[in-house]
PDB file of N, CA and C in Angstrom:
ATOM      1  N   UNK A   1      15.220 -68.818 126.966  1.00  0.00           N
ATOM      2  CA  UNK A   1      15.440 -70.076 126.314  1.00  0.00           C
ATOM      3  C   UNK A   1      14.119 -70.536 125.696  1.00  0.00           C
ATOM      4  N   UNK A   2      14.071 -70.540 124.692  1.00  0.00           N
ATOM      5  CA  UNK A   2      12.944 -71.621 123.795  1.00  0.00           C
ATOM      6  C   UNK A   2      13.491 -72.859 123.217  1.00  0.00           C
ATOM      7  N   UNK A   3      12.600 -74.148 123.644  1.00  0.00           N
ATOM      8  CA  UNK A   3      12.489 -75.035 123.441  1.00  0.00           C
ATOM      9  C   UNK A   3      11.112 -75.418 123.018  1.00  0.00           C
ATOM     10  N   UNK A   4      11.287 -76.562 121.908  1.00  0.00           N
ATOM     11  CA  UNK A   4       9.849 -77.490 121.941  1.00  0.00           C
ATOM     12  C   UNK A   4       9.425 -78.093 123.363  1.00  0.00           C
ATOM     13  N   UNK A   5       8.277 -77.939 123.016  1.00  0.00           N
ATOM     14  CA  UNK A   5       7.364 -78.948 124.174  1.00  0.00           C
ATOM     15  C   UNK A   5       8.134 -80.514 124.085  1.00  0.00           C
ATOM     16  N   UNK A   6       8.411 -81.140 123.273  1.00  0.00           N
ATOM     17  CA  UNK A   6       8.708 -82.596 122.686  1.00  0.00           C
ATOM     18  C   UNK A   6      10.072 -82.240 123.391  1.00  0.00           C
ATOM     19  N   UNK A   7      10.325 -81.132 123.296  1.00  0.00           N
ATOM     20  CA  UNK A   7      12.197 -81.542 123.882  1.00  0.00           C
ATOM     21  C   UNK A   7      12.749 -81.211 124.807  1.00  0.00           C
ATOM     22  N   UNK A   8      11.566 -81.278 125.761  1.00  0.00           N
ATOM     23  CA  UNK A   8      11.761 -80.437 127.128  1.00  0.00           C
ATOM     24  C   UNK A   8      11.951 -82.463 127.980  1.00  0.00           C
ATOM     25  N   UNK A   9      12.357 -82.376 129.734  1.00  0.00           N
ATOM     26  CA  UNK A   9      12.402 -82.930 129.974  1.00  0.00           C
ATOM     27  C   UNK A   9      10.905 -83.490 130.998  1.00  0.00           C
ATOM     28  N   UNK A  10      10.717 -84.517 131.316  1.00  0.00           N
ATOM     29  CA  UNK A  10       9.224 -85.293 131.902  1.00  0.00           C
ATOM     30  C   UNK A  10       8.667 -84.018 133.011  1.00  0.00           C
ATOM     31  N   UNK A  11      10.144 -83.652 133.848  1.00  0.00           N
ATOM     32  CA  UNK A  11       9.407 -82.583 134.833  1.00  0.00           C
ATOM     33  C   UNK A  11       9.747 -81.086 134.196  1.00  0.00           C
ATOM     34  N   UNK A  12       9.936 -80.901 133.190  1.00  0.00           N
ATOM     35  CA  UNK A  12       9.791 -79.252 132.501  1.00  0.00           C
ATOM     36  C   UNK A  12       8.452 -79.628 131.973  1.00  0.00           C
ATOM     37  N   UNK A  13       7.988 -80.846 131.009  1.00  0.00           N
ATOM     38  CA  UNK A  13       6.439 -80.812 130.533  1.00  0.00           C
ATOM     39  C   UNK A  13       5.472 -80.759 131.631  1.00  0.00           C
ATOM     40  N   UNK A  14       5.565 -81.457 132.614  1.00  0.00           N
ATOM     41  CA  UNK A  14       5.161 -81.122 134.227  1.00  0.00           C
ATOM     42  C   UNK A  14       4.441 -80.023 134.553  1.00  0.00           C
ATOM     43  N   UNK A  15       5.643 -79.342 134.891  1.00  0.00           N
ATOM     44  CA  UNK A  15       5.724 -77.629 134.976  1.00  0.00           C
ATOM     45  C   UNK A  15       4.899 -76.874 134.126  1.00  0.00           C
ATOM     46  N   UNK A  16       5.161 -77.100 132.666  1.00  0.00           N
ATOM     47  CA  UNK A  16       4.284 -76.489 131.861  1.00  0.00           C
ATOM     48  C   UNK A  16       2.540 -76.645 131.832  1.00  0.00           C
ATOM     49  N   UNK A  17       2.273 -78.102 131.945  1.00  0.00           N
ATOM     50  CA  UNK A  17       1.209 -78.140 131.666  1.00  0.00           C
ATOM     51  C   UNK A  17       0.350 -77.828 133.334  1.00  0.00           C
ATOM     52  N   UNK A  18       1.198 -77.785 134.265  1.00  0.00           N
ATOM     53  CA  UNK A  18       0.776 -77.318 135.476  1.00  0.00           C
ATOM     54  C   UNK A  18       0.477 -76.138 135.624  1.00  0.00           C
ATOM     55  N   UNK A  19       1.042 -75.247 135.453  1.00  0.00           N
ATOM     56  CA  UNK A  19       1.539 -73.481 135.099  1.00  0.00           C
ATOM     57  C   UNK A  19      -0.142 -73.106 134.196  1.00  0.00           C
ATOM     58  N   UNK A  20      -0.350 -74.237 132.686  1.00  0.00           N
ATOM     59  CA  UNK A  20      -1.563 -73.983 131.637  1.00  0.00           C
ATOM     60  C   UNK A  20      -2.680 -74.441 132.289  1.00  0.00           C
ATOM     61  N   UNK A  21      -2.637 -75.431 133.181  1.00  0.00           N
ATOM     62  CA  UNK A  21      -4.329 -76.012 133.949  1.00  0.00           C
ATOM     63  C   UNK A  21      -3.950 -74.657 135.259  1.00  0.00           C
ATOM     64  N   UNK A  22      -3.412 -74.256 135.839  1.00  0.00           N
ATOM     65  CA  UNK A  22      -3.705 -73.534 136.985  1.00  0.00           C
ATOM     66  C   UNK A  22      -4.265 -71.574 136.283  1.00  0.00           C
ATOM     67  N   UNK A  23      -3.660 -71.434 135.185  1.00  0.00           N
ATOM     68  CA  UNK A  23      -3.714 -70.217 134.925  1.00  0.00           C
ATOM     69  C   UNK A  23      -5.144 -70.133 133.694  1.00  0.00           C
ATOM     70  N   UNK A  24      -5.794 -70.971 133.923  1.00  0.00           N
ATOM     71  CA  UNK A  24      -6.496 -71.479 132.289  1.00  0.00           C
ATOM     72  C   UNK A  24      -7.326 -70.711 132.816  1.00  0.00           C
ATOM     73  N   UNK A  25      -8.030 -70.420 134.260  1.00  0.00           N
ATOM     74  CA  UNK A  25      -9.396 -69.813 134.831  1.00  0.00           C
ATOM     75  C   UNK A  25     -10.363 -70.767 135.344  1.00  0.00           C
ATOM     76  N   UNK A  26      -9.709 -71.917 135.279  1.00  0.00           N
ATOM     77  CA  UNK A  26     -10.815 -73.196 136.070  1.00  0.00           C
ATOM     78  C   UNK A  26     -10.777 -73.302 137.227  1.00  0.00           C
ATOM     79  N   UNK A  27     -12.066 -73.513 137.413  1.00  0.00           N
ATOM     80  CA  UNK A  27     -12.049 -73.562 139.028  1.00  0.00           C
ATOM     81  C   UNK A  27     -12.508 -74.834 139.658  1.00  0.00           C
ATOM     82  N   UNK A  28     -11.948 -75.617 139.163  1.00  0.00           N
ATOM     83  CA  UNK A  28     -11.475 -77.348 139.451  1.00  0.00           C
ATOM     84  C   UNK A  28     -10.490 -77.708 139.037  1.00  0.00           C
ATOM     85  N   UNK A  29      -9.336 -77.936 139.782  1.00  0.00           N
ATOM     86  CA  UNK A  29      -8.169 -79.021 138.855  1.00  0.00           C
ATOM     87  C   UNK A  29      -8.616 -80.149 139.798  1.00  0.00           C
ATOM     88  N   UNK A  30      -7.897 -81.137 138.883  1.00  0.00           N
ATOM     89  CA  UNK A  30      -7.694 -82.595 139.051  1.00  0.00           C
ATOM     90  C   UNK A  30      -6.282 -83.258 139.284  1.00  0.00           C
ATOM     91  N   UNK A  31      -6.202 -83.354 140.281  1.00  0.00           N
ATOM     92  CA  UNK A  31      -4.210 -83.941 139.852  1.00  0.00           C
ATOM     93  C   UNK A  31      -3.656 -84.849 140.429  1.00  0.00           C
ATOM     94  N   UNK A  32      -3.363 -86.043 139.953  1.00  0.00           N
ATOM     95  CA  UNK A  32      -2.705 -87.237 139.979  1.00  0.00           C
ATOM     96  C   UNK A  32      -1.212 -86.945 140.191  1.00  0.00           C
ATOM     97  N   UNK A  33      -1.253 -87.066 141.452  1.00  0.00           N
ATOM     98  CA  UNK A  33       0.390 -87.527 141.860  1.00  0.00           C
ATOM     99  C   UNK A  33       1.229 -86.352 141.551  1.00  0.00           C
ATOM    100  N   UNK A  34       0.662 -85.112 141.711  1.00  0.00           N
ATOM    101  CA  UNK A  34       1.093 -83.652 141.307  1.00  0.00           C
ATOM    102  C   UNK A  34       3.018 -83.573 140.830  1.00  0.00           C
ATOM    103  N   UNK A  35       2.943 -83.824 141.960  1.00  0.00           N
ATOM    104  CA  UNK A  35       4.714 -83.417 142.714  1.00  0.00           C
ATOM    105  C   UNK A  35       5.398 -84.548 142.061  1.00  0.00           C
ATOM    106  N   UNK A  36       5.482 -85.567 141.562  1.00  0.00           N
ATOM    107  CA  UNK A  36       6.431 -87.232 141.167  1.00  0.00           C
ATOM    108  C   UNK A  36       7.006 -86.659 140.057  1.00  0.00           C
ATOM    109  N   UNK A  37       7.323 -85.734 139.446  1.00  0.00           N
ATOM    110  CA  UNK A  37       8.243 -85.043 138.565  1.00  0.00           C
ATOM    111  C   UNK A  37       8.868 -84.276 138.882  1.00  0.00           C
ATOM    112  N   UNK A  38       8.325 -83.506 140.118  1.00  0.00           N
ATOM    113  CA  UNK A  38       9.102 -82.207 140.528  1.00  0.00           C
ATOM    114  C   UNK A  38      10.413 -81.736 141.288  1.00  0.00           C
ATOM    115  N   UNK A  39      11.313 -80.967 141.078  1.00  0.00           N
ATOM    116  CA  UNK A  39      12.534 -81.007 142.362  1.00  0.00           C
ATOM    117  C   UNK A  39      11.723 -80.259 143.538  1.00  0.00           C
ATOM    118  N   UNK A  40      12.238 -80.044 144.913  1.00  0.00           N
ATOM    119  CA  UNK A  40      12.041 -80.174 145.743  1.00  0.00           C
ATOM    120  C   UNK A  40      11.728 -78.559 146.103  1.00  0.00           C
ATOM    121  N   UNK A  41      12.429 -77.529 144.922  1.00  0.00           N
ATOM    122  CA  UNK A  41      11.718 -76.365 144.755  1.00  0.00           C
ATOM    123  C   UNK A  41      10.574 -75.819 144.137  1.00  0.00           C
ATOM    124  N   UNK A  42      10.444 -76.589 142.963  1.00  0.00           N
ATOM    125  CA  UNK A  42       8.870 -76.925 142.275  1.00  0.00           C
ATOM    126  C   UNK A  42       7.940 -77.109 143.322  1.00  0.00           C
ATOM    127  N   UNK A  43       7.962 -78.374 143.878  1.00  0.00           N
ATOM    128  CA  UNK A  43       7.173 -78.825 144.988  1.00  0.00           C
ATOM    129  C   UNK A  43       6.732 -77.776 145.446  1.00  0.00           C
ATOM    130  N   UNK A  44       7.380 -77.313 146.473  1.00  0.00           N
ATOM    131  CA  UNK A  44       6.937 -76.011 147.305  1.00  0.00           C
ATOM    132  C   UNK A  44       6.355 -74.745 146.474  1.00  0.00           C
ATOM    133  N   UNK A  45       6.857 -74.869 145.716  1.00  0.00           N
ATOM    134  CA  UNK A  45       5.660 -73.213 144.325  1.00  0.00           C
ATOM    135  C   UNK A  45       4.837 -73.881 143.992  1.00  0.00           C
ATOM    136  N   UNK A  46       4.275 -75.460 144.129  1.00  0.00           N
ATOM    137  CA  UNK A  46       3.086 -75.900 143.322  1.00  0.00           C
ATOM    138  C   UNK A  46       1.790 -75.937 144.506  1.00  0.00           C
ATOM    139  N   UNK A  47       2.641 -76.043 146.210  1.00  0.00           N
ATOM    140  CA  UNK A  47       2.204 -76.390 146.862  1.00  0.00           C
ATOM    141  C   UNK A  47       1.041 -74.869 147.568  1.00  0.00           C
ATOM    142  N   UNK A  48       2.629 -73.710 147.114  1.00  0.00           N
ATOM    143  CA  UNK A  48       2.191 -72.670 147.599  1.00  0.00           C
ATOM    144  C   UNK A  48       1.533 -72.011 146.733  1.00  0.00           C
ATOM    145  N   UNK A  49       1.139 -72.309 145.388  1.00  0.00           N
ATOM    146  CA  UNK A  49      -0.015 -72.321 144.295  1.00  0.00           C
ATOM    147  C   UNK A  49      -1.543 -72.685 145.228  1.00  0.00           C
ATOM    148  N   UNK A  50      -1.532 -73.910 145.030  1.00  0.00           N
ATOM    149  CA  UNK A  50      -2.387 -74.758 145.297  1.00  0.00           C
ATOM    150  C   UNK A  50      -2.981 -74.002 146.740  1.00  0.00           C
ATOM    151  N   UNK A  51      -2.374 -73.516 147.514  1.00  0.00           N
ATOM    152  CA  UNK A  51      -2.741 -72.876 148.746  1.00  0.00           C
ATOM    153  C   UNK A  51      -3.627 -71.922 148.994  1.00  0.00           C
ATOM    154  N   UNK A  52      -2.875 -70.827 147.704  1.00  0.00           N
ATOM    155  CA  UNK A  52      -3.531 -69.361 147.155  1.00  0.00           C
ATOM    156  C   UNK A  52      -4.716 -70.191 146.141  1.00  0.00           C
ATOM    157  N   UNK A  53      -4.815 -71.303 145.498  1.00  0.00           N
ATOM    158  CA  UNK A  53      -5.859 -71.537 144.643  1.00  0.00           C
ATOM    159  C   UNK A  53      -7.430 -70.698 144.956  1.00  0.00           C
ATOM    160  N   UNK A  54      -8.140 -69.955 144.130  1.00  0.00           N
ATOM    161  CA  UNK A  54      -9.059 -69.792 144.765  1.00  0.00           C
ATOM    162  C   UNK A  54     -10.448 -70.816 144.214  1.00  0.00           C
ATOM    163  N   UNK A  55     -10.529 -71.707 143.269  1.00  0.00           N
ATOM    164  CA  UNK A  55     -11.080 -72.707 143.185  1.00  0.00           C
ATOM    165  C   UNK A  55     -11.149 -74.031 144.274  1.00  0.00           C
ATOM    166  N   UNK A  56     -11.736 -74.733 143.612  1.00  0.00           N
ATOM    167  CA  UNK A  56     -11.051 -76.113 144.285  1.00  0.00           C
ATOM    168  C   UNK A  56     -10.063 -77.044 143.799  1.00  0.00           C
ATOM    169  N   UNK A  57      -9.610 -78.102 144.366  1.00  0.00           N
ATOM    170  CA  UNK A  57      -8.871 -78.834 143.511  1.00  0.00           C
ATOM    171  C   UNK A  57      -9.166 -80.470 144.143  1.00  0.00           C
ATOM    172  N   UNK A  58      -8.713 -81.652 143.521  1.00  0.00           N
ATOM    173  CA  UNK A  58      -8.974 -82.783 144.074  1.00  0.00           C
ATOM    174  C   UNK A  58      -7.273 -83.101 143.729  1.00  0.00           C
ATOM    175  N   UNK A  59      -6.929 -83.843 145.002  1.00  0.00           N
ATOM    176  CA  UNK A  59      -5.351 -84.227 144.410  1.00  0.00           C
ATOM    177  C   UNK A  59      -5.446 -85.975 144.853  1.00  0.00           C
ATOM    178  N   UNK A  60      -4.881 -86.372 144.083  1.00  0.00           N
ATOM    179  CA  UNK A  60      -4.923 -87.996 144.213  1.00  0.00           C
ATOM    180  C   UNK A  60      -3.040 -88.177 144.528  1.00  0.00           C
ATOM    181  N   UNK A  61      -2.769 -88.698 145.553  1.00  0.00           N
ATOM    182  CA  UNK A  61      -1.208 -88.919 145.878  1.00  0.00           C
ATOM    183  C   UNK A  61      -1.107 -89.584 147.332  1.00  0.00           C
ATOM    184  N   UNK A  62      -0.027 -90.118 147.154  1.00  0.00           N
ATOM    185  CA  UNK A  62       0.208 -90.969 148.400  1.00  0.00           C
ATOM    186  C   UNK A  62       1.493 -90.371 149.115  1.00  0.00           C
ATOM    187  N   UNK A  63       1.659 -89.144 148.924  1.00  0.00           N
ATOM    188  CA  UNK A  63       2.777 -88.057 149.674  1.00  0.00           C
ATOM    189  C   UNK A  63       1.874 -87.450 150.899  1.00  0.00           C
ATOM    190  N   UNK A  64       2.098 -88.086 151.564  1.00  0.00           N
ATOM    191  CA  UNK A  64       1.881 -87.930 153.089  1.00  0.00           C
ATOM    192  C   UNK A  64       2.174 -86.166 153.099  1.00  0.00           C
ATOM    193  N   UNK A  65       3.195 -86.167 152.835  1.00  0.00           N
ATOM    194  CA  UNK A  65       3.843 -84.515 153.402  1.00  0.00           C
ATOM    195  C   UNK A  65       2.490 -83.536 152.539  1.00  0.00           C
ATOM    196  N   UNK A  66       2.509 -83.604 151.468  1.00  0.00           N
ATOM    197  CA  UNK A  66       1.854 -82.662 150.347  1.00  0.00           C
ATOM    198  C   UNK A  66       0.278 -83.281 150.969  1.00  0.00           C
ATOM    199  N   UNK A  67      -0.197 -84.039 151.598  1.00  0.00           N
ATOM    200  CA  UNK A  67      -1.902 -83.915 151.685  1.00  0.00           C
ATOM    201  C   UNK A  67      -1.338 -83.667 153.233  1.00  0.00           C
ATOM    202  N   UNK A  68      -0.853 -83.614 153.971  1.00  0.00           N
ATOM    203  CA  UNK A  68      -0.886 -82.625 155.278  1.00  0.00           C
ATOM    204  C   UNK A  68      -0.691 -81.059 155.213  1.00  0.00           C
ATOM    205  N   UNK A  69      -0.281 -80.909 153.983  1.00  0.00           N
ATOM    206  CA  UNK A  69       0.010 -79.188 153.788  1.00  0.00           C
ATOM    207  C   UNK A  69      -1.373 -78.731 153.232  1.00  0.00           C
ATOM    208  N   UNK A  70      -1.721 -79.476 152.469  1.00  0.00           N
ATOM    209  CA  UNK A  70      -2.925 -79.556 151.773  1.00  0.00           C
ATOM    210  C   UNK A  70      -4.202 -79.905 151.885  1.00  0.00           C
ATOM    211  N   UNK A  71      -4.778 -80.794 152.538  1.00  0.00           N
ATOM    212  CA  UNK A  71      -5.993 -81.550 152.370  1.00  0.00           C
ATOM    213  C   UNK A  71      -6.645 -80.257 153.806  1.00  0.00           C
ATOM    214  N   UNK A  72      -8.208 -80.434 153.467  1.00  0.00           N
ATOM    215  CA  UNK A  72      -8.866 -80.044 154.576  1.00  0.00           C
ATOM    216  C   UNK A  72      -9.944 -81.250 154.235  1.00  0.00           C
ATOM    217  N   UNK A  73      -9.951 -81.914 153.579  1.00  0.00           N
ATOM    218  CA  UNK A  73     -11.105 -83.270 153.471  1.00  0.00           C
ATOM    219  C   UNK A  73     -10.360 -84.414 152.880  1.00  0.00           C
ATOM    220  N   UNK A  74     -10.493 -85.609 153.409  1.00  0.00           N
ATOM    221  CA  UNK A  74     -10.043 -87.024 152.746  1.00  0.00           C
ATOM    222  C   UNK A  74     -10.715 -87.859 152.005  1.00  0.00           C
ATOM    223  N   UNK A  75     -10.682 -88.837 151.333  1.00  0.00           N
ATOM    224  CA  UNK A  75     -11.106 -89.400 150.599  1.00  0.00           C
ATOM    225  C   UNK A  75     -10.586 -90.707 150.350  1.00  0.00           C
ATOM    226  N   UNK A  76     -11.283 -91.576 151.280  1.00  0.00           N
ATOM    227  CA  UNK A  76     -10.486 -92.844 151.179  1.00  0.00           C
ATOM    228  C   UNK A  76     -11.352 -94.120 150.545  1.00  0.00           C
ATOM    229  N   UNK A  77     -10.483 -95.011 149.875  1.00  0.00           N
ATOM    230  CA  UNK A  77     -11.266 -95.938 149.324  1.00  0.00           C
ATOM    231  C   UNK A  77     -10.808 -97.316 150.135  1.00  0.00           C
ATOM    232  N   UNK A  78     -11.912 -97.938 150.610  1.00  0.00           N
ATOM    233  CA  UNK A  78     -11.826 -98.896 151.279  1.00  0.00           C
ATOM    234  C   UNK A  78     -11.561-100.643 151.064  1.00  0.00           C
ATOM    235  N   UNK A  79     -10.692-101.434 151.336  1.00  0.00           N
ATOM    236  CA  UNK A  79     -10.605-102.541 151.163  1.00  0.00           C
ATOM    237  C   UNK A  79     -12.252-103.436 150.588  1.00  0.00           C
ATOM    238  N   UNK A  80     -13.413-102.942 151.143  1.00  0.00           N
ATOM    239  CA  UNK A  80     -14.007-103.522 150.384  1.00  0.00           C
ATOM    240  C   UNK A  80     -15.100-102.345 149.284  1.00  0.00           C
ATOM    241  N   UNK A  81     -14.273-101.544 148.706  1.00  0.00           N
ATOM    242  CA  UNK A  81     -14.671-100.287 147.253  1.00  0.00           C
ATOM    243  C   UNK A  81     -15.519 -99.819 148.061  1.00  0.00           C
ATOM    244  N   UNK A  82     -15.060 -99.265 149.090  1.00  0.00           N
ATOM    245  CA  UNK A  82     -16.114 -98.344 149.798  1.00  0.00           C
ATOM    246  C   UNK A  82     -15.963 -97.170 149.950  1.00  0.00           C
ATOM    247  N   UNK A  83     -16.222 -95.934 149.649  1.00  0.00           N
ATOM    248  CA  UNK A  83     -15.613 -94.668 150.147  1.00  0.00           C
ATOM    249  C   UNK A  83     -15.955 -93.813 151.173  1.00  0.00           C
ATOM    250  N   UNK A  84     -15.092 -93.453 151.888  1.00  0.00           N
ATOM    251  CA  UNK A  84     -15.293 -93.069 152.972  1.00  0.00           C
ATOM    252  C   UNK A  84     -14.270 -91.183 153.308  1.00  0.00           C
ATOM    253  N   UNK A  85     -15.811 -90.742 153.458  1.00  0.00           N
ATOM    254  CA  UNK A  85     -15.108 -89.225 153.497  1.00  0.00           C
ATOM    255  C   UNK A  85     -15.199 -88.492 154.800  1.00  0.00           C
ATOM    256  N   UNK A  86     -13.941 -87.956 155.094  1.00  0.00           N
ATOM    257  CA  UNK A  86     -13.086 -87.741 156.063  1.00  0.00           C
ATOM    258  C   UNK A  86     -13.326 -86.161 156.104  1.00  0.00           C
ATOM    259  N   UNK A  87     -14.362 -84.989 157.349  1.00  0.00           N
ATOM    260  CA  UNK A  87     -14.146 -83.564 156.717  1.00  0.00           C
ATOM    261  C   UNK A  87     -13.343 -83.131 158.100  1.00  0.00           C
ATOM    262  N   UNK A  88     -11.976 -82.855 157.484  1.00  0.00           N
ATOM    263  CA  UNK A  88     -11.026 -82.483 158.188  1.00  0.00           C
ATOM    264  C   UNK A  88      -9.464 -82.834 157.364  1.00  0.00           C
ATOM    265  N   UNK A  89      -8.581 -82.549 158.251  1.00  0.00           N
ATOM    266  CA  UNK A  89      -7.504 -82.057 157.771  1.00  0.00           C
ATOM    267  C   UNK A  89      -6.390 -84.086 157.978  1.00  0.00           C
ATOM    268  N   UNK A  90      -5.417 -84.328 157.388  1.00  0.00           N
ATOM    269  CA  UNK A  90      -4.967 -85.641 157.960  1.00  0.00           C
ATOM    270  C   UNK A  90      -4.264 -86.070 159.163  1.00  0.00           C
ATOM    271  N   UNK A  91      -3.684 -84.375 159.875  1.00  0.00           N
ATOM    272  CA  UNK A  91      -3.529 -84.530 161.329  1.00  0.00           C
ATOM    273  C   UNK A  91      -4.963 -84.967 161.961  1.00  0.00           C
ATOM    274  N   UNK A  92      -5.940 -84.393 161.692  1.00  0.00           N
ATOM    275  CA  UNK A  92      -7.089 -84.247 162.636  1.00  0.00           C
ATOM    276  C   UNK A  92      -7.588 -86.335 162.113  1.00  0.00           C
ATOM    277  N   UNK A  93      -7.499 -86.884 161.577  1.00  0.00           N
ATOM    278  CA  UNK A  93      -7.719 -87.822 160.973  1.00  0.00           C
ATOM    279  C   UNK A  93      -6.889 -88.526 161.608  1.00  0.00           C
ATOM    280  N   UNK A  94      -5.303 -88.601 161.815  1.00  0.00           N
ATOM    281  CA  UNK A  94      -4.401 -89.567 162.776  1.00  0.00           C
ATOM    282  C   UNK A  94      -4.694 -89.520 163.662  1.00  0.00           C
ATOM    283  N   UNK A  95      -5.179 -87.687 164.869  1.00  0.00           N
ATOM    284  CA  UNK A  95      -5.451 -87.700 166.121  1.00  0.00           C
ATOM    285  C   UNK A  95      -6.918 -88.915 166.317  1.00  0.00           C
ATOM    286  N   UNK A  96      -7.720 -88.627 165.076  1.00  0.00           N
ATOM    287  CA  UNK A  96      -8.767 -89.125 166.016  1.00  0.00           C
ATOM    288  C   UNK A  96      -8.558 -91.059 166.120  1.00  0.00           C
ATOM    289  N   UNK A  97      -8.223 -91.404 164.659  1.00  0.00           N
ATOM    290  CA  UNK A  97      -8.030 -92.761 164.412  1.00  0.00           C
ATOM    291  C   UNK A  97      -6.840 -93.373 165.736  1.00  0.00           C
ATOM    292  N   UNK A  98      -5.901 -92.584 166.179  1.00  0.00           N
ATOM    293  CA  UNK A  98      -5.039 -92.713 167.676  1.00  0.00           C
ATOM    294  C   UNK A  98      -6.190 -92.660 168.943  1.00  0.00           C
ATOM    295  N   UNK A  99      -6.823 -92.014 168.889  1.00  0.00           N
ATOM    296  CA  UNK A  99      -7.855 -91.926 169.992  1.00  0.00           C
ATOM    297  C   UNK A  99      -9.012 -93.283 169.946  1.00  0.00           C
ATOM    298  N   UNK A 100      -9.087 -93.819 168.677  1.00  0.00           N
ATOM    299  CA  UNK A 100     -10.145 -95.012 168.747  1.00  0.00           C
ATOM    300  C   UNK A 100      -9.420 -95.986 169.299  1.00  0.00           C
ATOM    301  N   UNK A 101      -7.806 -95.926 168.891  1.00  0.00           N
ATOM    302  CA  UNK A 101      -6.823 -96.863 169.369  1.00  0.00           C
ATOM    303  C   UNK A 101      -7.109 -97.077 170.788  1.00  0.00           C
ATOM    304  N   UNK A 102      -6.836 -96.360 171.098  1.00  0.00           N
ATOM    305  CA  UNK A 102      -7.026 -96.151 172.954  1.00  0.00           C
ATOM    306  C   UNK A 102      -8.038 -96.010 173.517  1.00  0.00           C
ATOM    307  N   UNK A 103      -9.263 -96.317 172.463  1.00  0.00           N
ATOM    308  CA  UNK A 103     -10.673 -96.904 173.614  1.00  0.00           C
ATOM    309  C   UNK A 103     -10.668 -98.216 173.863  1.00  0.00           C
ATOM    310  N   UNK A 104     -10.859 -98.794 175.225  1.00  0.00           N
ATOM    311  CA  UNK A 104     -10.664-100.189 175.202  1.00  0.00           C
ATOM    312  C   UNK A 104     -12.113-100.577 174.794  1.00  0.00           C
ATOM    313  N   UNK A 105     -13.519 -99.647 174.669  1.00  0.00           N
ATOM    314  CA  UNK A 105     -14.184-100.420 174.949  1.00  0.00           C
ATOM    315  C   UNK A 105     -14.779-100.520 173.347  1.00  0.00           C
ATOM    316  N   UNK A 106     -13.889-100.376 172.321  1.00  0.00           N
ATOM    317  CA  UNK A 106     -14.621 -99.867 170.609  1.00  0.00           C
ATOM    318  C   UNK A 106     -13.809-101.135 170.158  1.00  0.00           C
ATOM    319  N   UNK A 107     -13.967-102.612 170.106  1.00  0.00           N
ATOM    320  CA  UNK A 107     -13.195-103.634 169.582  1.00  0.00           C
ATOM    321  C   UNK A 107     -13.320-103.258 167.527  1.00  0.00           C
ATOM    322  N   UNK A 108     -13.890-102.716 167.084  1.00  0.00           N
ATOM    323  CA  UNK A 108     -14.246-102.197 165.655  1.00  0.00           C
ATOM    324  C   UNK A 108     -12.718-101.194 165.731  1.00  0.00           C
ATOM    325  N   UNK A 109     -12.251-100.552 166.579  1.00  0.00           N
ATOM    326  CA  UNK A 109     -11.307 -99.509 166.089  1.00  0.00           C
ATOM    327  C   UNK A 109     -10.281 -99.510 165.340  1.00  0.00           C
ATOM    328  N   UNK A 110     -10.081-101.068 165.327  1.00  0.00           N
ATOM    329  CA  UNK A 110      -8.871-102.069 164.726  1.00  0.00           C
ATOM    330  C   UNK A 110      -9.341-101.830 163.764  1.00  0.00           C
ATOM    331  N   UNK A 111     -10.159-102.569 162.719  1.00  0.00           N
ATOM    332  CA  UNK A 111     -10.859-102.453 161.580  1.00  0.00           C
ATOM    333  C   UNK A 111     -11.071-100.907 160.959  1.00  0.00           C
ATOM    334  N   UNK A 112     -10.583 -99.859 161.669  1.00  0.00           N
ATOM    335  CA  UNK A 112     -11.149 -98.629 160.797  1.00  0.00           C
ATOM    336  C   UNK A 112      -9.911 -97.795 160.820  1.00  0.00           C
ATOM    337  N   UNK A 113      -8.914 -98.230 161.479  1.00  0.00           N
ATOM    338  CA  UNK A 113      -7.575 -97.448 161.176  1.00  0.00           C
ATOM    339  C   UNK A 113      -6.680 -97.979 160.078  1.00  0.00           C
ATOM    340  N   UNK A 114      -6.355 -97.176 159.346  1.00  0.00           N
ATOM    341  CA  UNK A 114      -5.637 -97.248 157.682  1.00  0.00           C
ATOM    342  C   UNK A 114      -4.184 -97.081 158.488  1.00  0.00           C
TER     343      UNK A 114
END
């Protein structure tokens, strides 16, 4: 099937221009909210892309599921524009932020769990 680019649908241009930044030879992507076009089989080939990537990549998204498959570092921006970097994975990031929970003697632990 050939189609224009213009007459494809929001998640076929998606696809495409995902498919042209991953295969281009860069070894940085950038990607905003990757998956918010994709069906639920996309997802998983972009995810299992991104896995085999042998670059790096930075992904900006608020899909919990896709930065637990994904992330080995976080990157959080803080209520007052602060950033704060996390080197580990976002399980290892809930375990520990659960563990400050349950020190009685860290009254700050409140203040640092997202």
């Amino acid at each position: 099937m050939f189609k224009r680019i213009r007459d494809l649908s929001m998640g076929e241009k998606c696809r495409v221009a995902f498919l042209k930044l991953y295969f281009s030879g860069a070894n940085l992507l950038v990607l905003d909210e990757p998956a918010n076009y994709f069906d639920v089989e996309t997802k998983e080939k972009v995810e299992q892309a991104l896995q085999g990537f042998t670059g790096a990549f930075v992904v900006v998204s608020h899909d919990r599921y896709l930065i637990r498959k994904l992330a080995t570092r976080l990157l959080f921006l803080g209520q007052d524009s602060v950033l704060f970097l996390y080197e580990g994975s976002w399980q290892e990031y809930e375990e520990e932020q659960n563990r400050k929970l349950q020190e009685p003697d860290n009254p700050e632990a409140a203040d640092e769990v997202r």
